[in-house]
N, C-alpha and C. Protein backbone atom coordinates (compact mmCIF):
# COMPACT_ATOMS: atom_id res chain seq x y z
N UNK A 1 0.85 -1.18 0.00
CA UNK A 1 0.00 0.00 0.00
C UNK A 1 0.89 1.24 0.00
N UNK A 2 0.56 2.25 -1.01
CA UNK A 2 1.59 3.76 -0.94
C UNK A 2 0.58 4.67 -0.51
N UNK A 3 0.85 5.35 0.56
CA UNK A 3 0.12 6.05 0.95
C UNK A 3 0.93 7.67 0.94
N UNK A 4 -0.03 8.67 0.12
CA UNK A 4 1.27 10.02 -0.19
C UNK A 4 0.86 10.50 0.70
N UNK A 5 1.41 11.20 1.21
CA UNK A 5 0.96 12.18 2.71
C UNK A 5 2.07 13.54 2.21
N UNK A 6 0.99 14.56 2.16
CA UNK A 6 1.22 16.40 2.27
C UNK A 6 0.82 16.76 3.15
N UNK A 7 1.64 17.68 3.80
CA UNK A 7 1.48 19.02 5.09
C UNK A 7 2.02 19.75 5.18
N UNK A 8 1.30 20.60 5.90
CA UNK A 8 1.58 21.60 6.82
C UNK A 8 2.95 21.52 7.60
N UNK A 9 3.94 22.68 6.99
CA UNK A 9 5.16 22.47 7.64
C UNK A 9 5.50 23.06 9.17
N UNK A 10 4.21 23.52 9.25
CA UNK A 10 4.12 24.06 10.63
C UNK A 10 2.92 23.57 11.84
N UNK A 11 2.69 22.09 11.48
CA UNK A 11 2.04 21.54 12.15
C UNK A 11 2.71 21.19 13.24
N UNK A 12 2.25 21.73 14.42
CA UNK A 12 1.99 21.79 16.02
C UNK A 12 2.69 20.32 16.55
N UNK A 13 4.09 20.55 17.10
CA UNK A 13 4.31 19.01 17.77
C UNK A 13 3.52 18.17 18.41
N UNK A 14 2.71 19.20 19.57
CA UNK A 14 1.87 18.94 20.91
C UNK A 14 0.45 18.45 20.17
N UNK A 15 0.47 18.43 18.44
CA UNK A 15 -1.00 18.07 17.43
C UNK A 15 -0.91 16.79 17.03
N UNK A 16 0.63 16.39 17.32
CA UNK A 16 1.07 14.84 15.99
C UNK A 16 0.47 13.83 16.80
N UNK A 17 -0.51 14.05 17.50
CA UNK A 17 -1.24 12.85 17.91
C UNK A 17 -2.55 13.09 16.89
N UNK A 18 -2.77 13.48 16.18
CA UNK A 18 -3.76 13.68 14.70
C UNK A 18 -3.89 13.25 13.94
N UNK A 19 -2.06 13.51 13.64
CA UNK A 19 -1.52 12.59 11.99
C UNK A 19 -1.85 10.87 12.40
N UNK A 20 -1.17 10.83 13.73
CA UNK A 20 -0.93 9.43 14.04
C UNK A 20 -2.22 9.07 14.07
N UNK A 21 -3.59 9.33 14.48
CA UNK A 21 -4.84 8.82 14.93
C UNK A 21 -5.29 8.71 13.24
N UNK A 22 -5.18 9.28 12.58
CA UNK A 22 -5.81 9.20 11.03
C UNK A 22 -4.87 8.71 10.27
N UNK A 23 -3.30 8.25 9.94
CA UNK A 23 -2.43 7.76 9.28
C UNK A 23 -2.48 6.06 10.05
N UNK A 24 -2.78 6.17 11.33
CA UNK A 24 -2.83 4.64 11.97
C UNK A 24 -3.84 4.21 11.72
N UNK A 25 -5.01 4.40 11.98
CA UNK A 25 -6.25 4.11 11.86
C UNK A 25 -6.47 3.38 10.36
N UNK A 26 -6.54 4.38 9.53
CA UNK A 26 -6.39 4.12 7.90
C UNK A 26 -5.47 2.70 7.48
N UNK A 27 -4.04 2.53 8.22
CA UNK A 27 -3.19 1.76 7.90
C UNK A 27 -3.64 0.48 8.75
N UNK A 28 -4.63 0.74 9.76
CA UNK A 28 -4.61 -0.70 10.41
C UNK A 28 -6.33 -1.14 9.74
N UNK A 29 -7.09 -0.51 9.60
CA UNK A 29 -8.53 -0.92 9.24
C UNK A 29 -8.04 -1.12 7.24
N UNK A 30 -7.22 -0.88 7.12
CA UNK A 30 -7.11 -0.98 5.36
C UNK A 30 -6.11 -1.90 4.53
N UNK A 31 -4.94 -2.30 5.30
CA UNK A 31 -3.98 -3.13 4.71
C UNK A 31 -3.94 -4.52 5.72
N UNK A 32 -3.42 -5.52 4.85
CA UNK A 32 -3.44 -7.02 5.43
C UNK A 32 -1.66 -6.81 6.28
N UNK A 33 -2.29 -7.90 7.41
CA UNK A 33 -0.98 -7.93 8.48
C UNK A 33 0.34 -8.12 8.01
N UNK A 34 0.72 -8.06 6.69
CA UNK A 34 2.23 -9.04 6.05
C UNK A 34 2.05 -8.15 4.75
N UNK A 35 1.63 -6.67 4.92
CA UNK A 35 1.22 -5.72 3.49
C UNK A 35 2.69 -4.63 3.86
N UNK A 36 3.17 -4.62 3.09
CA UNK A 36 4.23 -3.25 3.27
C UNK A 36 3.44 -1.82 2.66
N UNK A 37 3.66 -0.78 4.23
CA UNK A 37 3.10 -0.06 3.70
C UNK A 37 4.17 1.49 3.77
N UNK A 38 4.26 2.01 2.27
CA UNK A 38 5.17 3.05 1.63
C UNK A 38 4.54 4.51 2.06
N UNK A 39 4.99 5.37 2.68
CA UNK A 39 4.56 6.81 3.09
C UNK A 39 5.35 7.29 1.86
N UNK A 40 4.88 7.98 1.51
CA UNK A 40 5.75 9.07 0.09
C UNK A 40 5.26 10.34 0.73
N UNK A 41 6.88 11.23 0.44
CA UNK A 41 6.72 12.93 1.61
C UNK A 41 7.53 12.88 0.51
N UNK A 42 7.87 14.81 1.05
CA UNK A 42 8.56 15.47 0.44
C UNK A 42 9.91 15.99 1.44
N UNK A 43 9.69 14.54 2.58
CA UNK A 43 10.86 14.83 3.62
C UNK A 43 11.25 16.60 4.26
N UNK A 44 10.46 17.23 4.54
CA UNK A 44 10.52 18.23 4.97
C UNK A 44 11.11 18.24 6.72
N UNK A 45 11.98 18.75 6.86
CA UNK A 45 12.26 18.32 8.15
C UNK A 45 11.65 19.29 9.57
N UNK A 46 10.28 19.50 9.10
CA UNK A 46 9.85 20.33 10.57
C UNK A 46 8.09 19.84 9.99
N UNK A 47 7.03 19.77 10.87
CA UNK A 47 5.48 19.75 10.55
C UNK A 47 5.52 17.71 10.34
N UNK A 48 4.27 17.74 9.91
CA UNK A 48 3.88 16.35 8.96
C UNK A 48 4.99 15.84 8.50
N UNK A 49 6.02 15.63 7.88
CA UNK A 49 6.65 15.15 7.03
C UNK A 49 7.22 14.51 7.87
N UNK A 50 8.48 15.36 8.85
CA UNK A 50 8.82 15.49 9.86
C UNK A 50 8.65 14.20 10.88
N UNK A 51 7.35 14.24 11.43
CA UNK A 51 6.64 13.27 12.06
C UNK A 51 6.60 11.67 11.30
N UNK A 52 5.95 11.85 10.23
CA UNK A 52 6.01 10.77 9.52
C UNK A 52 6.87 9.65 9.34
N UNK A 53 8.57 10.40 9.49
CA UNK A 53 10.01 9.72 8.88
C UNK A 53 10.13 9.66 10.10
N UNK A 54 9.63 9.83 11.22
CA UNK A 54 10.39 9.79 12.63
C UNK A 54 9.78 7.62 13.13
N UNK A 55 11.19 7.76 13.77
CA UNK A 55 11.22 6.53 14.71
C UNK A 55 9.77 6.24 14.99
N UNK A 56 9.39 7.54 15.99
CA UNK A 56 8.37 7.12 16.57
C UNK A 56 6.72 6.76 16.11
N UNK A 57 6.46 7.63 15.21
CA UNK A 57 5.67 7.41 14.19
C UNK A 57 5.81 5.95 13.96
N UNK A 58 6.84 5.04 13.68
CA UNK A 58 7.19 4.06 12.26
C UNK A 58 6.62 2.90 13.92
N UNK A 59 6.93 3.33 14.99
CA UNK A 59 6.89 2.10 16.27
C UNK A 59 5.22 2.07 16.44
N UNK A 60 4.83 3.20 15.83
CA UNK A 60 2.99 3.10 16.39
C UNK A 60 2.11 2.34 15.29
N UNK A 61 3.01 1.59 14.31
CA UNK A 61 2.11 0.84 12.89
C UNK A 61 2.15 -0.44 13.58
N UNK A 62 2.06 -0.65 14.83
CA UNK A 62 1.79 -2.27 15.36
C UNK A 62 3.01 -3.30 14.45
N UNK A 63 3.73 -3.53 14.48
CA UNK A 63 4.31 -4.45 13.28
C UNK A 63 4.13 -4.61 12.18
N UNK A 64 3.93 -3.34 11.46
CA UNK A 64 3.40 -3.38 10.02
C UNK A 64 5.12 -2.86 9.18
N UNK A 65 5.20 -3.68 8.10
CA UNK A 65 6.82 -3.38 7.32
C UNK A 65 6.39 -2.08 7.03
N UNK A 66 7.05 -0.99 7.09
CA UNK A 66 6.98 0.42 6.92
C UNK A 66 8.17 0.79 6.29
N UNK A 67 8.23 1.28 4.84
CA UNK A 67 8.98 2.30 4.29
C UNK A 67 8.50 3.54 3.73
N UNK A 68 9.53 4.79 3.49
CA UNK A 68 9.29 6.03 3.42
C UNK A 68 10.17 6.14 2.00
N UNK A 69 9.37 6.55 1.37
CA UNK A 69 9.65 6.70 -0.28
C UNK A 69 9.87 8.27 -0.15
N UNK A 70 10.78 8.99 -0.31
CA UNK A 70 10.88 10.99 0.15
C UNK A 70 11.46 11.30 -1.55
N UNK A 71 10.97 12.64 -1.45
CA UNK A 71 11.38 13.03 -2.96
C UNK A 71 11.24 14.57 -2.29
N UNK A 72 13.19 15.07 -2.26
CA UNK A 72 13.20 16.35 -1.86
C UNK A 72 13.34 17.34 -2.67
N UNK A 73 13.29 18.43 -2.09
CA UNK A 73 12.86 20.05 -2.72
C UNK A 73 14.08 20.14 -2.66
N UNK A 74 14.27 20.52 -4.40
CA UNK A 74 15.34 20.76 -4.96
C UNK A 74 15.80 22.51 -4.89
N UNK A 75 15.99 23.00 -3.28
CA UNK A 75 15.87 24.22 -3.18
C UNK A 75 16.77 25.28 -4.33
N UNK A 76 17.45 24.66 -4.62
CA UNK A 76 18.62 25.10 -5.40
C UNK A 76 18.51 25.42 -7.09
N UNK A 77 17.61 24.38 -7.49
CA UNK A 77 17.18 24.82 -8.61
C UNK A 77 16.18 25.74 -9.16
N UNK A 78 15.56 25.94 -8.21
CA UNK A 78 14.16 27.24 -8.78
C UNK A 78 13.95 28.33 -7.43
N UNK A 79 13.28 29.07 -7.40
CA UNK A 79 13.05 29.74 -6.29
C UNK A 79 12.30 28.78 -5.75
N UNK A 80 11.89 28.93 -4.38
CA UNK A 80 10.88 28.27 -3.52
C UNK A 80 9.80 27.70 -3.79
N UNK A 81 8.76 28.36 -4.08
CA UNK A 81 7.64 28.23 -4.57
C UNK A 81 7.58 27.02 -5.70
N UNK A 82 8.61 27.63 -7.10
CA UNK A 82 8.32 26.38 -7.82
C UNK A 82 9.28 24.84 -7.80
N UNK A 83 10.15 25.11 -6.64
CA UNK A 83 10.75 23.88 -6.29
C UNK A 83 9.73 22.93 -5.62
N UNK A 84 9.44 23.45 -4.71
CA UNK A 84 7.83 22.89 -3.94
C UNK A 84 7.16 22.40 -5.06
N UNK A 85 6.49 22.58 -6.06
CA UNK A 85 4.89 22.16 -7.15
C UNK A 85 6.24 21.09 -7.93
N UNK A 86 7.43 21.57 -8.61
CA UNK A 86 8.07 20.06 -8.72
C UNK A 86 8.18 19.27 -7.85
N UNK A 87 8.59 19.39 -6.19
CA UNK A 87 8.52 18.05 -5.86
C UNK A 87 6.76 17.61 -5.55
N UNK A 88 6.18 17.94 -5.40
CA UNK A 88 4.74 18.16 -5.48
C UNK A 88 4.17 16.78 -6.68
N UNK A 89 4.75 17.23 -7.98
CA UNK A 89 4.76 16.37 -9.07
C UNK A 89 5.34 15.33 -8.93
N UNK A 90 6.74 15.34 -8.47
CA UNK A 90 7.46 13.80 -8.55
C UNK A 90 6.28 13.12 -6.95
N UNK A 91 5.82 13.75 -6.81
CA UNK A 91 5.50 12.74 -5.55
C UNK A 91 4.25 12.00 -6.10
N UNK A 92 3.55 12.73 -6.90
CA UNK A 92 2.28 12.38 -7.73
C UNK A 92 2.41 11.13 -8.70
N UNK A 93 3.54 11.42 -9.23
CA UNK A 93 3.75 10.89 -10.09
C UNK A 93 4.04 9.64 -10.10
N UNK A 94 5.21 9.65 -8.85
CA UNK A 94 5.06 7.85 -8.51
C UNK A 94 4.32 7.14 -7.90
N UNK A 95 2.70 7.75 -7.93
CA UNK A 95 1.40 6.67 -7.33
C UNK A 95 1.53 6.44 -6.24
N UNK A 96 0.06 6.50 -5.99
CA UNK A 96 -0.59 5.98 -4.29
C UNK A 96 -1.63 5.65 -4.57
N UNK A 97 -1.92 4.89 -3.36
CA UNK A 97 -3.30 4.35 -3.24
C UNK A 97 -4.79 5.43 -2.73
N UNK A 98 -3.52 5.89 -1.85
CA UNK A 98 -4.70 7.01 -1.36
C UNK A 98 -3.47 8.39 -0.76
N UNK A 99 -4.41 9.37 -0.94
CA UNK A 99 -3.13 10.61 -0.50
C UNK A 99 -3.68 11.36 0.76
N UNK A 100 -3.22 11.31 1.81
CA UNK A 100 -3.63 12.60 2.95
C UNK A 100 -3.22 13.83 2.97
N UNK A 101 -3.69 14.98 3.20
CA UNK A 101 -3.43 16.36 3.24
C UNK A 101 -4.01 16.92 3.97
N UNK A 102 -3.09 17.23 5.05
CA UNK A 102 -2.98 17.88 6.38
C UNK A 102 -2.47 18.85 5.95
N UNK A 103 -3.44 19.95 6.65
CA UNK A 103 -3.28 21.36 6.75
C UNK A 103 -3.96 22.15 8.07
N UNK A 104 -2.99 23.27 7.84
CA UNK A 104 -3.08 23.93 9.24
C UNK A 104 -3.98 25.14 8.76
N UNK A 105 -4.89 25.52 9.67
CA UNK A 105 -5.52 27.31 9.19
C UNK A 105 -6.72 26.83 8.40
N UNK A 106 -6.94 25.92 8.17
CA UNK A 106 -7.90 25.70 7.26
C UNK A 106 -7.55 25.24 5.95
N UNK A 107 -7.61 24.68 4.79
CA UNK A 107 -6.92 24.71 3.56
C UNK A 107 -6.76 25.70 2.47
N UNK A 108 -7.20 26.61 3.11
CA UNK A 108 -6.76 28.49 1.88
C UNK A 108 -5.57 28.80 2.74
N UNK A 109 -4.72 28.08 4.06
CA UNK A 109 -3.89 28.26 4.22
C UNK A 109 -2.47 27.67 3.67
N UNK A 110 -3.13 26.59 3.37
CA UNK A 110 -1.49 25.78 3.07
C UNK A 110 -1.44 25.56 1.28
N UNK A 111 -1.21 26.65 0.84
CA UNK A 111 -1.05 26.46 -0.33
C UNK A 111 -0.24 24.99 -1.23
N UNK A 112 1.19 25.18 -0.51
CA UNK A 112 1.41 23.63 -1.50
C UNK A 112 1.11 22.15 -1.07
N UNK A 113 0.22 22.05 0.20
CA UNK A 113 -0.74 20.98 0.38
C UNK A 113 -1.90 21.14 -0.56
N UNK A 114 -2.66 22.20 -0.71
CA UNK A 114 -3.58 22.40 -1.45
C UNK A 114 -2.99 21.50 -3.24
N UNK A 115 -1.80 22.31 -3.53
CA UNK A 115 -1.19 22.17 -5.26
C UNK A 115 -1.40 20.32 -5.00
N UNK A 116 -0.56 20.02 -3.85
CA UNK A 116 -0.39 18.60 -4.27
C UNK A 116 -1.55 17.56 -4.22
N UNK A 117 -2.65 18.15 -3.18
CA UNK A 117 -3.66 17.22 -2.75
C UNK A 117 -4.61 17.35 -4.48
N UNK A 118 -4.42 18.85 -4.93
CA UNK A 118 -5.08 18.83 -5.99
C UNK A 118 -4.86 18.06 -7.62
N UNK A 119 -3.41 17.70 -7.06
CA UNK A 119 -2.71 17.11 -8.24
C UNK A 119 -2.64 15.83 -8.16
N UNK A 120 -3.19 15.17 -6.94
CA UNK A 120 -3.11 13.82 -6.79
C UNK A 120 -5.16 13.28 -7.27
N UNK A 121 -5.81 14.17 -7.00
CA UNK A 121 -6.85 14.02 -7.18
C UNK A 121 -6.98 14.45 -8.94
N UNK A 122 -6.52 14.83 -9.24
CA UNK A 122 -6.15 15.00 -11.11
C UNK A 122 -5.86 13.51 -11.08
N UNK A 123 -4.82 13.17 -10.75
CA UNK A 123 -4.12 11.74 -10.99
C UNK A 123 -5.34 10.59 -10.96
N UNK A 124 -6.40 10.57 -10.14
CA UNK A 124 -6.95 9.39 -9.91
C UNK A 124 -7.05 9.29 -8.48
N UNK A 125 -5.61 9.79 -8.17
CA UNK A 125 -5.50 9.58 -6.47
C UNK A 125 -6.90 9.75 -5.74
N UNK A 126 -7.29 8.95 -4.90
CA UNK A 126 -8.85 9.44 -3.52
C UNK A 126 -7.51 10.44 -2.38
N UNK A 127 -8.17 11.19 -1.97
CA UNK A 127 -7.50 12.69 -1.20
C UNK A 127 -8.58 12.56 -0.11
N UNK A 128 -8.15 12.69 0.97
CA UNK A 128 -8.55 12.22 2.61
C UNK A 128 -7.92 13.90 2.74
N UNK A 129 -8.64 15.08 3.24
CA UNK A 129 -8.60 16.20 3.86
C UNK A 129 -8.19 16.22 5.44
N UNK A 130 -7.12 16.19 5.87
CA UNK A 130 -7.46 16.06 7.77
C UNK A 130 -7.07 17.94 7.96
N UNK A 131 -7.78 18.81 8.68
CA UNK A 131 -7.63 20.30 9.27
C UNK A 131 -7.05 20.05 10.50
N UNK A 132 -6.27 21.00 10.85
CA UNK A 132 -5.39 21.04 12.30
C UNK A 132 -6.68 21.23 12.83
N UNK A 133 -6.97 20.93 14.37
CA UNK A 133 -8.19 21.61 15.08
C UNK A 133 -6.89 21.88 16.68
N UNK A 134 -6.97 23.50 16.55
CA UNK A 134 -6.49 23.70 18.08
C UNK A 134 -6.45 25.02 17.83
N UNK A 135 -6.52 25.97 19.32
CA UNK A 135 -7.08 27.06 19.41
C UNK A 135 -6.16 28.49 18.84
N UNK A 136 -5.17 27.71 18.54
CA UNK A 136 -3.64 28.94 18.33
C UNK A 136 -4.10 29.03 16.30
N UNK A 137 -4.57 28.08 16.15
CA UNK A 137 -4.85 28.39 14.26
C UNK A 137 -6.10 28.32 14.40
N UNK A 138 -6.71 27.31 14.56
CA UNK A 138 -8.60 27.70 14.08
C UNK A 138 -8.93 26.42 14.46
N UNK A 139 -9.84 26.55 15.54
CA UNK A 139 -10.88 25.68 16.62
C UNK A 139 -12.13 25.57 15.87
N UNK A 140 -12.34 25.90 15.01
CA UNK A 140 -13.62 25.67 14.08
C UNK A 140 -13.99 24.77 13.10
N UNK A 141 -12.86 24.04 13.13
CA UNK A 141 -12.97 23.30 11.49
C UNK A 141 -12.72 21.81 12.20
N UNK A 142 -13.65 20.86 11.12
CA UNK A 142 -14.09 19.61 11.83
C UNK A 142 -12.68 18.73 11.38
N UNK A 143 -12.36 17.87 12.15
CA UNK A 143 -11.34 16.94 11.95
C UNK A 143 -11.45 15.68 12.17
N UNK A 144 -11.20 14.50 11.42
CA UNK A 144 -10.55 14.74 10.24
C UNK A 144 -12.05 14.82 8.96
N UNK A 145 -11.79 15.64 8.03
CA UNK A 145 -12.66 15.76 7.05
C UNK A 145 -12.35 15.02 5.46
N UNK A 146 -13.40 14.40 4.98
CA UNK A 146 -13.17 13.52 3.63
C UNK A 146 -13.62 14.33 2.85
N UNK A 147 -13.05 14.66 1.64
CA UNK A 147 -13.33 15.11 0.87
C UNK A 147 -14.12 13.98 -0.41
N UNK A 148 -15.20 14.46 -0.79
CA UNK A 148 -15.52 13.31 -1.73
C UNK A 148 -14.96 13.74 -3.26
N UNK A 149 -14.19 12.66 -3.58
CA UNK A 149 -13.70 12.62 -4.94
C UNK A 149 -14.70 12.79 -5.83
């Protein structure tokens, strides 16, 4: 199972009990006990991504084979912005089963979660919406939310 996961690079340490409750959940009600299951990031080293590649994250899949497929931002070749929507693409590009996109502020905040969740749902990809919910960004928005394809 490849599961692409985009975020929010400024998702809340004291929150990554979120990612884990909707990235675990998904991985234990959806893949068979002896299924390897592939996270594809864009290895960002602070928010979601962050969390994802960490030890601890990889110890909460119950004994499930876990690898991390990362495709980094080639800061060096473009300005910011369009280094991000290329790796955005290579992440699309090498397929998933299903893609999550975690965002903080609501999703008119996180622009290149938005590019990629939108580019995986171009692809075919099904796109699972999860919103930060905590009082420092916005206590209003329901979590986790499905978007219907």
């Amino acid at each position: 199972m490849r599961i692409l996961v985009t975020g929010s690079n400024v998702w809340p340490k004291e929150d990554f009990n979120q990612i884990e409750f909707v990235l675990k959940n998904y991985v234990m009600a959806h893949s068979k006990p002896d299924e390897v299951i592939t996270f594809v990031t864009s290895n960002c080293p602070t928010g979601v991504d962050a969390y994802v590649s960490s030890e601890e994250f990889r110890a909460l899949m119950l004994g499930r084979q876990v690898n991390e497929e990362t495709h980094e931002v080639e800061w060096n070749s473009r300005d910011g912005a369009w280094a991000a929507i290329e790796c955005n693409d290579r992440m699309v590009d090498s397929g998933a089963d299903i893609c999550f996109a975690f965002t903080c502020g609501g999703r008119m905040k996180s622009r290149r979660t938005r590019h990629c969740a939108r580019s995986a749902k171009e692809a075919g990809i099904h796109v699972i919406w999860v919103n930060h919910v905590g009082p420092e960004l916005d206590d209003t928005i329901p979590s986790p939310r499905r978007e219907v394809a």
